[in-house]
PDB file of N, CA and C in Angstrom:
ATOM      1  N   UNK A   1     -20.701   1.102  18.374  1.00  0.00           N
ATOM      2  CA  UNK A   1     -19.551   1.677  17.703  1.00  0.00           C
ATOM      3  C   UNK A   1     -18.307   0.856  18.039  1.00  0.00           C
ATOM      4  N   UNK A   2     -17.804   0.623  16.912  1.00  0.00           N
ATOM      5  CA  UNK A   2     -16.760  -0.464  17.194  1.00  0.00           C
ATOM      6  C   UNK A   2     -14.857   0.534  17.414  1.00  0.00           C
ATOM      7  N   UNK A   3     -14.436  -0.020  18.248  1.00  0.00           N
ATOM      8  CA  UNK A   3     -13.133   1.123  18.659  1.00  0.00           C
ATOM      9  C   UNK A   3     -11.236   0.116  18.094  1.00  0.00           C
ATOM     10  N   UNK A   4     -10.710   0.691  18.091  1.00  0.00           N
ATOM     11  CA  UNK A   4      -9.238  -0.334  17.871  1.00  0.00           C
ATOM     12  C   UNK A   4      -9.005  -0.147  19.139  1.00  0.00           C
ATOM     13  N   UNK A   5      -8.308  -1.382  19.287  1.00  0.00           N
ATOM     14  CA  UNK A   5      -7.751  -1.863  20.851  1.00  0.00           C
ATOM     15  C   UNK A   5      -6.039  -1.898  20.338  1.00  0.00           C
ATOM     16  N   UNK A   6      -5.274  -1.787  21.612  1.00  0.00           N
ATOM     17  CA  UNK A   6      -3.889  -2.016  21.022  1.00  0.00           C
ATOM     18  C   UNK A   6      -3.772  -2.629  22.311  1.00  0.00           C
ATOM     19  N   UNK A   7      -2.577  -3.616  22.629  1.00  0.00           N
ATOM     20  CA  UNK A   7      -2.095  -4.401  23.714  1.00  0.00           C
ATOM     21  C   UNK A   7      -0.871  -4.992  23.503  1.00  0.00           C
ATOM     22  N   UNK A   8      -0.154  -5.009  24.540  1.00  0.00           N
ATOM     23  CA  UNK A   8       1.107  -5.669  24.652  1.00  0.00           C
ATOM     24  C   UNK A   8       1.338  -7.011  25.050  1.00  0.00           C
ATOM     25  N   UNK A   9       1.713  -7.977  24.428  1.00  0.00           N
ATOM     26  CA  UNK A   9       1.848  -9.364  25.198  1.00  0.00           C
ATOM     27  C   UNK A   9       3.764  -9.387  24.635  1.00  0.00           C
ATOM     28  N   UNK A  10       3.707 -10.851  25.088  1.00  0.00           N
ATOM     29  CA  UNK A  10       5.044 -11.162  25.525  1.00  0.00           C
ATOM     30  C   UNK A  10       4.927 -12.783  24.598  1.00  0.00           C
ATOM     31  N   UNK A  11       5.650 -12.592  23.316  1.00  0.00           N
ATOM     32  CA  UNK A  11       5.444 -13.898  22.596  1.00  0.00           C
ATOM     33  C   UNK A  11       7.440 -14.136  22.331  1.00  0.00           C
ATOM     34  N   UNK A  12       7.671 -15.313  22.614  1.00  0.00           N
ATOM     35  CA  UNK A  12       8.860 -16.112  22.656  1.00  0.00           C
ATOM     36  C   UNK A  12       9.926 -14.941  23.258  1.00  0.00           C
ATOM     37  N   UNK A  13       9.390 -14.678  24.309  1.00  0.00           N
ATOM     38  CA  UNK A  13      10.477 -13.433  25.151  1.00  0.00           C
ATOM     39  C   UNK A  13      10.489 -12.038  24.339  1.00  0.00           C
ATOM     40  N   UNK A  14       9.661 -11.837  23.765  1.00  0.00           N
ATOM     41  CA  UNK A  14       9.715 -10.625  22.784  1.00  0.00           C
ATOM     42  C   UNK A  14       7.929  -9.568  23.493  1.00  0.00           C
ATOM     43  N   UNK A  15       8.423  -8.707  23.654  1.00  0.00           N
ATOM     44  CA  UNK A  15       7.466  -7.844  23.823  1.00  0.00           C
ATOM     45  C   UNK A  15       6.846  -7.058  22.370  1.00  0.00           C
ATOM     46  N   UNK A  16       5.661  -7.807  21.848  1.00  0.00           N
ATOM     47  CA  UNK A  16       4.896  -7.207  20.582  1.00  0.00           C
ATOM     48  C   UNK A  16       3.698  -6.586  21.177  1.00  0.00           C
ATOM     49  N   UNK A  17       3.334  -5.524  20.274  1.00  0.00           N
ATOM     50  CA  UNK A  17       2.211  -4.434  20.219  1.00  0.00           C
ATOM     51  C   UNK A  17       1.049  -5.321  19.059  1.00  0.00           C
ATOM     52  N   UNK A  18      -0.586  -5.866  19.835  1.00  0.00           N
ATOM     53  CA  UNK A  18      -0.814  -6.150  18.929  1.00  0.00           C
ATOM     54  C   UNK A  18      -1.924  -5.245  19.074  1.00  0.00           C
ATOM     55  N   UNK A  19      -3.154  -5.113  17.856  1.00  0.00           N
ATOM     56  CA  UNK A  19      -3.947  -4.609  17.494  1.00  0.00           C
ATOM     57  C   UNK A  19      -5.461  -5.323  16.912  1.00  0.00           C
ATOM     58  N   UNK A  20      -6.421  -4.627  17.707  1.00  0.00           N
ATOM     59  CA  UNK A  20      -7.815  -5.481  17.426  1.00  0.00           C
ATOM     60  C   UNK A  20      -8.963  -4.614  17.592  1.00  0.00           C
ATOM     61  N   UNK A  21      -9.944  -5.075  17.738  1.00  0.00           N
ATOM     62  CA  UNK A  21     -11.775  -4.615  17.481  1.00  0.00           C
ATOM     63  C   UNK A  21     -11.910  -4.828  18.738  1.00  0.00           C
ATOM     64  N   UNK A  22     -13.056  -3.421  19.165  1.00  0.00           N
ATOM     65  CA  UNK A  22     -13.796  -4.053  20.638  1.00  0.00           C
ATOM     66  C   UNK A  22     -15.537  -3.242  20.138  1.00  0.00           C
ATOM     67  N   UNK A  23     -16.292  -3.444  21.121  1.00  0.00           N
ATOM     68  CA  UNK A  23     -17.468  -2.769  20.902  1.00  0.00           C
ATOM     69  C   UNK A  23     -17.951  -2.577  22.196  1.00  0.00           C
ATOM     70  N   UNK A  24     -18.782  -1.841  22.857  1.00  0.00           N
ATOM     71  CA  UNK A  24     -19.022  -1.593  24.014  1.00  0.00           C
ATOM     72  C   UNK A  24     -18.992  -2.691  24.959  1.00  0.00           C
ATOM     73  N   UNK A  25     -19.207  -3.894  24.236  1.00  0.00           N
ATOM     74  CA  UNK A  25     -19.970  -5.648  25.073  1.00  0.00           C
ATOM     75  C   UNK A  25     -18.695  -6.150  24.882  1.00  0.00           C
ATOM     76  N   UNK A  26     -17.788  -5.977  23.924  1.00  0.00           N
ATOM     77  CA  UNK A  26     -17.017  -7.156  23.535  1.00  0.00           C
ATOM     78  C   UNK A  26     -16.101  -6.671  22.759  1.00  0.00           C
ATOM     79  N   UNK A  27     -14.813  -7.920  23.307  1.00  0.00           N
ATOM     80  CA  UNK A  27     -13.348  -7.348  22.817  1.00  0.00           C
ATOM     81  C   UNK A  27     -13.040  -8.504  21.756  1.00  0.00           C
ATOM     82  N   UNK A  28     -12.942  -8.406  20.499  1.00  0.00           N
ATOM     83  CA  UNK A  28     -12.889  -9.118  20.112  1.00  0.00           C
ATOM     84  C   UNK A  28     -11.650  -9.692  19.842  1.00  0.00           C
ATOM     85  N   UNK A  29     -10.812  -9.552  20.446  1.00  0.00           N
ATOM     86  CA  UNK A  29      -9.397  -9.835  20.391  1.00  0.00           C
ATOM     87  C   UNK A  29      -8.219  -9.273  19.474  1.00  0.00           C
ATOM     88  N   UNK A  30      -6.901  -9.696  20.007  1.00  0.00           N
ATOM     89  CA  UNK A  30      -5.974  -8.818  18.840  1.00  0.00           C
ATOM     90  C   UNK A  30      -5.603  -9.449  17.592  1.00  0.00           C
ATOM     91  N   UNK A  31      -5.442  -9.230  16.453  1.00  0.00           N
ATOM     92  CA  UNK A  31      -5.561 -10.286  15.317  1.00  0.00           C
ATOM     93  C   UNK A  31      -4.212  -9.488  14.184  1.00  0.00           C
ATOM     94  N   UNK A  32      -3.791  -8.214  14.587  1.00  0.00           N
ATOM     95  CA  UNK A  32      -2.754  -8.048  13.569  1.00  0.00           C
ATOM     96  C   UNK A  32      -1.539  -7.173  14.617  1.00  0.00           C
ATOM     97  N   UNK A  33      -0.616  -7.310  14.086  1.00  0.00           N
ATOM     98  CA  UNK A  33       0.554  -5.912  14.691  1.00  0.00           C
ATOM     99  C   UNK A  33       0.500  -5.039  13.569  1.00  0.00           C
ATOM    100  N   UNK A  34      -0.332  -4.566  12.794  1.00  0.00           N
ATOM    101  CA  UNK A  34       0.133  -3.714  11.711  1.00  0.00           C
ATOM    102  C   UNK A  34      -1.730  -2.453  12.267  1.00  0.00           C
ATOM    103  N   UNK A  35      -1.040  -1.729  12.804  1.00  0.00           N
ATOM    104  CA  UNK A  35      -2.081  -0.777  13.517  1.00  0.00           C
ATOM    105  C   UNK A  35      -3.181   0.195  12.310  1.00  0.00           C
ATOM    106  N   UNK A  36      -2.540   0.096  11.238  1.00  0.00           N
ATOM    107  CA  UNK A  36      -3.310   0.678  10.060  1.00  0.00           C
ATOM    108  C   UNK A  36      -4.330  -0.122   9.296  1.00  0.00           C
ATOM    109  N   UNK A  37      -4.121  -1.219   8.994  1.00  0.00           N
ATOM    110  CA  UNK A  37      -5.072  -2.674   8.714  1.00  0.00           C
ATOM    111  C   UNK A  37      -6.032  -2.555   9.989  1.00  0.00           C
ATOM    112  N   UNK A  38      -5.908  -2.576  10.940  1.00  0.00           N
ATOM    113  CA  UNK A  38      -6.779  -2.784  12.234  1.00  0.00           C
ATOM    114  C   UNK A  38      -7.823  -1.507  12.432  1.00  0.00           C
ATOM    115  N   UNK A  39      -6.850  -0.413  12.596  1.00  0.00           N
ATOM    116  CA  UNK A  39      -8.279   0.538  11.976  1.00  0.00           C
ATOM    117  C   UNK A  39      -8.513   1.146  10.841  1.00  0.00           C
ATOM    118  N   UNK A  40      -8.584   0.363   9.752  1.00  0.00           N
ATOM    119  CA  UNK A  40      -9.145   0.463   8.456  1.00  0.00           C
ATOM    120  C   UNK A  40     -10.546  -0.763   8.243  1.00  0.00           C
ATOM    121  N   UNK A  41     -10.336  -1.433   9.305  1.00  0.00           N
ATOM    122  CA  UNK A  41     -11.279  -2.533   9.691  1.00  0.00           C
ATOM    123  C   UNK A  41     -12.210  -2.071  10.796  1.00  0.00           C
ATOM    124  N   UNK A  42     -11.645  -1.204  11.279  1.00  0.00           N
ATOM    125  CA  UNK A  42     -12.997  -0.416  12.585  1.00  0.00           C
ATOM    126  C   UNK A  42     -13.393   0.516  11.343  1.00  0.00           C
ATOM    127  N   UNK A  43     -12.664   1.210  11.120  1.00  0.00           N
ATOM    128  CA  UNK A  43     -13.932   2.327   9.826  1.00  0.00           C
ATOM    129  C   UNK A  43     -14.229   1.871   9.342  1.00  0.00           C
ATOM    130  N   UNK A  44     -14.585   0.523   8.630  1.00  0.00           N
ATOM    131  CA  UNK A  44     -15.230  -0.531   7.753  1.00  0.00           C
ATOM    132  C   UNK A  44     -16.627  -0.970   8.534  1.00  0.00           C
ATOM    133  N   UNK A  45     -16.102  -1.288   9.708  1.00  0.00           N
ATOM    134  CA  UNK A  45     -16.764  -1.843  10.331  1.00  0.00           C
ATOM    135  C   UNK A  45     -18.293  -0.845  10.900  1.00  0.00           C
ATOM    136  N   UNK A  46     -17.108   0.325  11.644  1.00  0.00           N
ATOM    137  CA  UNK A  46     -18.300   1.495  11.657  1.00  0.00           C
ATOM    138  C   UNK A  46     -19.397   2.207  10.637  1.00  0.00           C
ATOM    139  N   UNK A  47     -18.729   2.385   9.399  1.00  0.00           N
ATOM    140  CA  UNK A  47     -19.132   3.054   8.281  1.00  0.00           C
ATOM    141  C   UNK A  47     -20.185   1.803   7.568  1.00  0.00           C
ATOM    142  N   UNK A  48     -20.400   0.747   7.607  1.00  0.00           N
ATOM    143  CA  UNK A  48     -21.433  -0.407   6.999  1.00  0.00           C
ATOM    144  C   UNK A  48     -21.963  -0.797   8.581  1.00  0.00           C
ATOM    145  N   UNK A  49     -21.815  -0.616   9.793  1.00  0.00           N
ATOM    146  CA  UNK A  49     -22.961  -0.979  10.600  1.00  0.00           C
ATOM    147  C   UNK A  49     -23.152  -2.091  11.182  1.00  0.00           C
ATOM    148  N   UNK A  50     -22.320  -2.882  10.727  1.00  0.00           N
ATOM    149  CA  UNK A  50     -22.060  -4.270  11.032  1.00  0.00           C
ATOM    150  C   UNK A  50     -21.957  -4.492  12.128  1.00  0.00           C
ATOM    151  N   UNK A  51     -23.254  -5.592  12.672  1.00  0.00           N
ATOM    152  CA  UNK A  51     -23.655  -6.104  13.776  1.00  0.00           C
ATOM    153  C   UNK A  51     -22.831  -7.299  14.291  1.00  0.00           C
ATOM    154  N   UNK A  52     -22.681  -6.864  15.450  1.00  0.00           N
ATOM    155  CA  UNK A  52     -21.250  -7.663  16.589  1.00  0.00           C
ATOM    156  C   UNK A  52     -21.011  -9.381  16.089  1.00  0.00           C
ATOM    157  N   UNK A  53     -22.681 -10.164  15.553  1.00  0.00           N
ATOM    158  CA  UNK A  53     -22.487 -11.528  15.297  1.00  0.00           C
ATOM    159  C   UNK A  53     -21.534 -11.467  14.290  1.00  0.00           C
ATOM    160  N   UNK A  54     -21.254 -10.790  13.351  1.00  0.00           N
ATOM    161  CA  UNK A  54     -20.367 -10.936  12.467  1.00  0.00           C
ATOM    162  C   UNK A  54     -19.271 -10.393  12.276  1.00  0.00           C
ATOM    163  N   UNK A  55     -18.569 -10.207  13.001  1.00  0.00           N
ATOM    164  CA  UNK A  55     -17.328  -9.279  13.592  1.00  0.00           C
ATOM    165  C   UNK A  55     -16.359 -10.280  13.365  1.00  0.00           C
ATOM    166  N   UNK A  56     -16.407 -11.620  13.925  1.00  0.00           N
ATOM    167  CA  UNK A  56     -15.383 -12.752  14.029  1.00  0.00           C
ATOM    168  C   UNK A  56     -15.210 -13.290  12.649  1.00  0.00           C
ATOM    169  N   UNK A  57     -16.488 -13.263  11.981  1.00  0.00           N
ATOM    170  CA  UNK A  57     -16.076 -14.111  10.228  1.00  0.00           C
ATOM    171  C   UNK A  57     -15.359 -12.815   9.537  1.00  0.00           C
ATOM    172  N   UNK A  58     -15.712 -11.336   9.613  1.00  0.00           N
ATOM    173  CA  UNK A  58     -15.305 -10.534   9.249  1.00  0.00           C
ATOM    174  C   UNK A  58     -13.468 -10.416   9.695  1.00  0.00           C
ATOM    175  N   UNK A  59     -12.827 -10.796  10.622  1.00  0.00           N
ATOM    176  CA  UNK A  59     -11.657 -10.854  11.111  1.00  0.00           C
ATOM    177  C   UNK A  59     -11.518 -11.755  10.436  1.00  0.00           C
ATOM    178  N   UNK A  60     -12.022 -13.238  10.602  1.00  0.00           N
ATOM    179  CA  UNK A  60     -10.873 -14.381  10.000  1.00  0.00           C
ATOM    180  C   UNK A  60     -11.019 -13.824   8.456  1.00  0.00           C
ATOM    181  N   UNK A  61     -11.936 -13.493   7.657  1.00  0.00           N
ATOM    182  CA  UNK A  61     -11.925 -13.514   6.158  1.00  0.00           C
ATOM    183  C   UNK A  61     -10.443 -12.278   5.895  1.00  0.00           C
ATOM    184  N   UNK A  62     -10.353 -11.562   6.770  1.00  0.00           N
ATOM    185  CA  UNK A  62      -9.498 -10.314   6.382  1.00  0.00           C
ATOM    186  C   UNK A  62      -8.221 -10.689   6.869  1.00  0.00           C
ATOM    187  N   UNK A  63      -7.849 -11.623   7.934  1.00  0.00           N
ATOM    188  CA  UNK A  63      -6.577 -11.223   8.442  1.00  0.00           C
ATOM    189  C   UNK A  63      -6.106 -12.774   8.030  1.00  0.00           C
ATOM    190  N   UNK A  64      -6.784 -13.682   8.687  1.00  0.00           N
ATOM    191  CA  UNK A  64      -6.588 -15.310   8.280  1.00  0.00           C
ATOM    192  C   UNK A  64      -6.494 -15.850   6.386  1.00  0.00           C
TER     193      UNK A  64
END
């Protein structure tokens, strides 16, 4: 079951909230600040079943 992650980093002195995919094994990193895109992509993700190898082409095709 794939979950949204949220995290804070620190980009050009600015404190941003970003947002990403994890699954029990693996975080797949944060890829948007827009927290509604991010889990509209975990219920996508959950609801079709989609196995962890394809998690990363599934991010770049959607956000990249």
């Amino acid at each position: 079951m794939y979950v949204l992650t949220k995290n804070s980093r620190r980009i050009e002195d600015n404190e941003v909230i970003l947002f990403g995919v994890a699954d029990e094994s693996h975080d797949f990193g944060d890829f948007t600040d827009d927290m509604t895109k991010a889990a509209n992509l975990v219920e996508l993700l959950n609801s079709q079943n989609v196995e962890s190898i394809h998690v990363h082409d599934i991010i770049e095709d959607f956000f990249y």
